[in-house]
C-alpha atoms as a PDB file:
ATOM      1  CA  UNK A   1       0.000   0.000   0.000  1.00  0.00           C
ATOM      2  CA  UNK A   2       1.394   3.338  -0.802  1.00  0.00           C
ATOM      3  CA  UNK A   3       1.620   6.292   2.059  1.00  0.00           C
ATOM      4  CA  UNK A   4      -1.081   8.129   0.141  1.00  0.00           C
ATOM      5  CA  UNK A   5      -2.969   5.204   0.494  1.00  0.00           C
ATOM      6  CA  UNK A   6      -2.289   4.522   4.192  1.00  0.00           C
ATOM      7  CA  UNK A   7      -3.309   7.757   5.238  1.00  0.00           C
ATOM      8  CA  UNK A   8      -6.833   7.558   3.459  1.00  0.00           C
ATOM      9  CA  UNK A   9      -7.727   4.103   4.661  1.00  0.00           C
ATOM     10  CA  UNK A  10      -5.863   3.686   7.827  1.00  0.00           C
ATOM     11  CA  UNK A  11      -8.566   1.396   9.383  1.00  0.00           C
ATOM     12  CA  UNK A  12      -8.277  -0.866   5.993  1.00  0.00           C
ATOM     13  CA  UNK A  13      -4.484  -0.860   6.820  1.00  0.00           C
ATOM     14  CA  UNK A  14      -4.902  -2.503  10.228  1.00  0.00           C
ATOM     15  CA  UNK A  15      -8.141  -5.052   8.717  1.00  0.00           C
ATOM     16  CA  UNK A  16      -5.248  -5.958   6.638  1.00  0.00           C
ATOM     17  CA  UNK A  17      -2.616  -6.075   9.387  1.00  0.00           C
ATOM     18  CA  UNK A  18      -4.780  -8.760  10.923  1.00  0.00           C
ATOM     19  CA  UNK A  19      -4.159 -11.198   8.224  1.00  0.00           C
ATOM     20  CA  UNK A  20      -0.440 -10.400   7.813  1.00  0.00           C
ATOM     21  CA  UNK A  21       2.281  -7.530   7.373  1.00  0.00           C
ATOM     22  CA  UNK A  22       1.342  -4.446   5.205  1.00  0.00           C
ATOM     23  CA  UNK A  23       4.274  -2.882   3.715  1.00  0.00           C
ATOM     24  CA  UNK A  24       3.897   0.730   3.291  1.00  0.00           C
ATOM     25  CA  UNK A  25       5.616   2.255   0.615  1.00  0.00           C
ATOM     26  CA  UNK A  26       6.816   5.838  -0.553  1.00  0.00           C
ATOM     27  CA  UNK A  27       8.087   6.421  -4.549  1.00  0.00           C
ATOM     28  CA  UNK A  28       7.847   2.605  -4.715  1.00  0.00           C
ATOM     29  CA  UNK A  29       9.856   2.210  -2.084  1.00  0.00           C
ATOM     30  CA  UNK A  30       9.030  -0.285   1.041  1.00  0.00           C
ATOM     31  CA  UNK A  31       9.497   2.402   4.189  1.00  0.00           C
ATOM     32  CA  UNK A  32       7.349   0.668   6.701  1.00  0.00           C
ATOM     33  CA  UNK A  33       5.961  -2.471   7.330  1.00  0.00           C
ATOM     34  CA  UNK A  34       2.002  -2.934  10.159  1.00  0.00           C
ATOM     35  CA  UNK A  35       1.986  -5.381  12.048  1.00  0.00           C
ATOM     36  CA  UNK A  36      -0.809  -6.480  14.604  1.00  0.00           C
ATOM     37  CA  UNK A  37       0.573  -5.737  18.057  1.00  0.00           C
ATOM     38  CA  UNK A  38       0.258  -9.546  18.871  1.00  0.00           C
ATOM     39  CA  UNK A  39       2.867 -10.177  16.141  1.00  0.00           C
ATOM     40  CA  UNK A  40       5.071  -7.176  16.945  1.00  0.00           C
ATOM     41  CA  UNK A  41       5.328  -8.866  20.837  1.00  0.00           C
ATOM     42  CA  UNK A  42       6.086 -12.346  18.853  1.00  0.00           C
ATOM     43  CA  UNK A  43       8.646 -11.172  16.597  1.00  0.00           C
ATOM     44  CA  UNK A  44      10.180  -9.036  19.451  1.00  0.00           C
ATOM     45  CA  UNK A  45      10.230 -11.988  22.009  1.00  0.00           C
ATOM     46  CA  UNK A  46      12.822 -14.261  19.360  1.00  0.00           C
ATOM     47  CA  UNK A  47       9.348 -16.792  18.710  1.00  0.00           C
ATOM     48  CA  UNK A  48       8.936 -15.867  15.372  1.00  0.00           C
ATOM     49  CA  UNK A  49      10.630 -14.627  12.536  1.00  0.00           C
ATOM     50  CA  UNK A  50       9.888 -11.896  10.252  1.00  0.00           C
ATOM     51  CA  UNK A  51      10.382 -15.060   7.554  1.00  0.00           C
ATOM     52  CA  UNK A  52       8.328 -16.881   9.599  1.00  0.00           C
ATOM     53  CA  UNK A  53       5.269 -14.174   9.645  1.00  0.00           C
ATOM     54  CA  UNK A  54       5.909 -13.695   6.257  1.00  0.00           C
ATOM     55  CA  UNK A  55       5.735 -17.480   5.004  1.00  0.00           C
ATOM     56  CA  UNK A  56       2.023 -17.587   6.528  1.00  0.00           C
ATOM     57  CA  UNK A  57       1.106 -14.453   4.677  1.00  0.00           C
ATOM     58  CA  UNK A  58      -0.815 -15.474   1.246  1.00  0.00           C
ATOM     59  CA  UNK A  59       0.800 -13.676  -1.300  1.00  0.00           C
ATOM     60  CA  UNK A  60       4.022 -13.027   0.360  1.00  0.00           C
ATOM     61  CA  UNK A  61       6.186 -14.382  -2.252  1.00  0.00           C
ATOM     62  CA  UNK A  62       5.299 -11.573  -4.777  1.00  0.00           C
ATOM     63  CA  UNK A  63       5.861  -8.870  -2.233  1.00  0.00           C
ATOM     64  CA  UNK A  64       9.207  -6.981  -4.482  1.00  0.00           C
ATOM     65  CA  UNK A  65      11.569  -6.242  -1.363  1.00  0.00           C
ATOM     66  CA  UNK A  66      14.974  -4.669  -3.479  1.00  0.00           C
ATOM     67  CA  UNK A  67      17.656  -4.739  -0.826  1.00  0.00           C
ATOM     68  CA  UNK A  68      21.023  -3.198  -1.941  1.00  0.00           C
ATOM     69  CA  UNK A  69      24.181  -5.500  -2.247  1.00  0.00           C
ATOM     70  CA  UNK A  70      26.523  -5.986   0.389  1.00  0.00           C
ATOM     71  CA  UNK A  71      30.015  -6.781  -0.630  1.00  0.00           C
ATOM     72  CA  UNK A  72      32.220  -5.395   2.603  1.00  0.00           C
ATOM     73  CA  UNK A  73      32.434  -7.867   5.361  1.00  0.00           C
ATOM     74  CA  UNK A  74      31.398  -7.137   8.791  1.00  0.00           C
ATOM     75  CA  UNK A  75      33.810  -5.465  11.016  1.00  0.00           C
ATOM     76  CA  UNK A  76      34.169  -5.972  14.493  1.00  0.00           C
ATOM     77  CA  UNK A  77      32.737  -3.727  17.069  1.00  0.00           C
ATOM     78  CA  UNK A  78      34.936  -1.459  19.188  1.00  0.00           C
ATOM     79  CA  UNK A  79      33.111  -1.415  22.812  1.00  0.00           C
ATOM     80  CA  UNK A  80      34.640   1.459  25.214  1.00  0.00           C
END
């Protein structure tokens, strides 16, 4: 759903949000992503997945999520 869209039909957003993530987009983009607060509390605890949520979605796998390429390896944090 686009962020035009979200702001006209917020309560359509959440109906929605009740059978799975809504990603909310801007220029195309994915910005944000509803989720019932049930799920947010699952997700959050380490029980689920965002994969997992997403696999019991219908229609998930044509959901176009571009994410950039990575080709620098991870560093190591300096603590202190």
């Amino acid at each position: 759903m686009t962020s035009r869209e979200f702001n006209q039909a917020t309560g359509d957003a959440k109906t929605a949000a009740r059978r799975g993530p809504v990603f909310v987009t801007n220029r195309g983009q994915p910005t944000h992503v509803l989720l019932t607060y049930e799920n947010y509390r699952l997700l959050a605890s380490g029980s689920l997945s965002l994969v997992d949520l997403l696999g019991a979605t219908p229609g998930a796998s044509e959901v176009d999520l571009p994410l950039p390429a990575r080709d620098e390896l991870a560093q190591p944090a300096q603590l202190g």
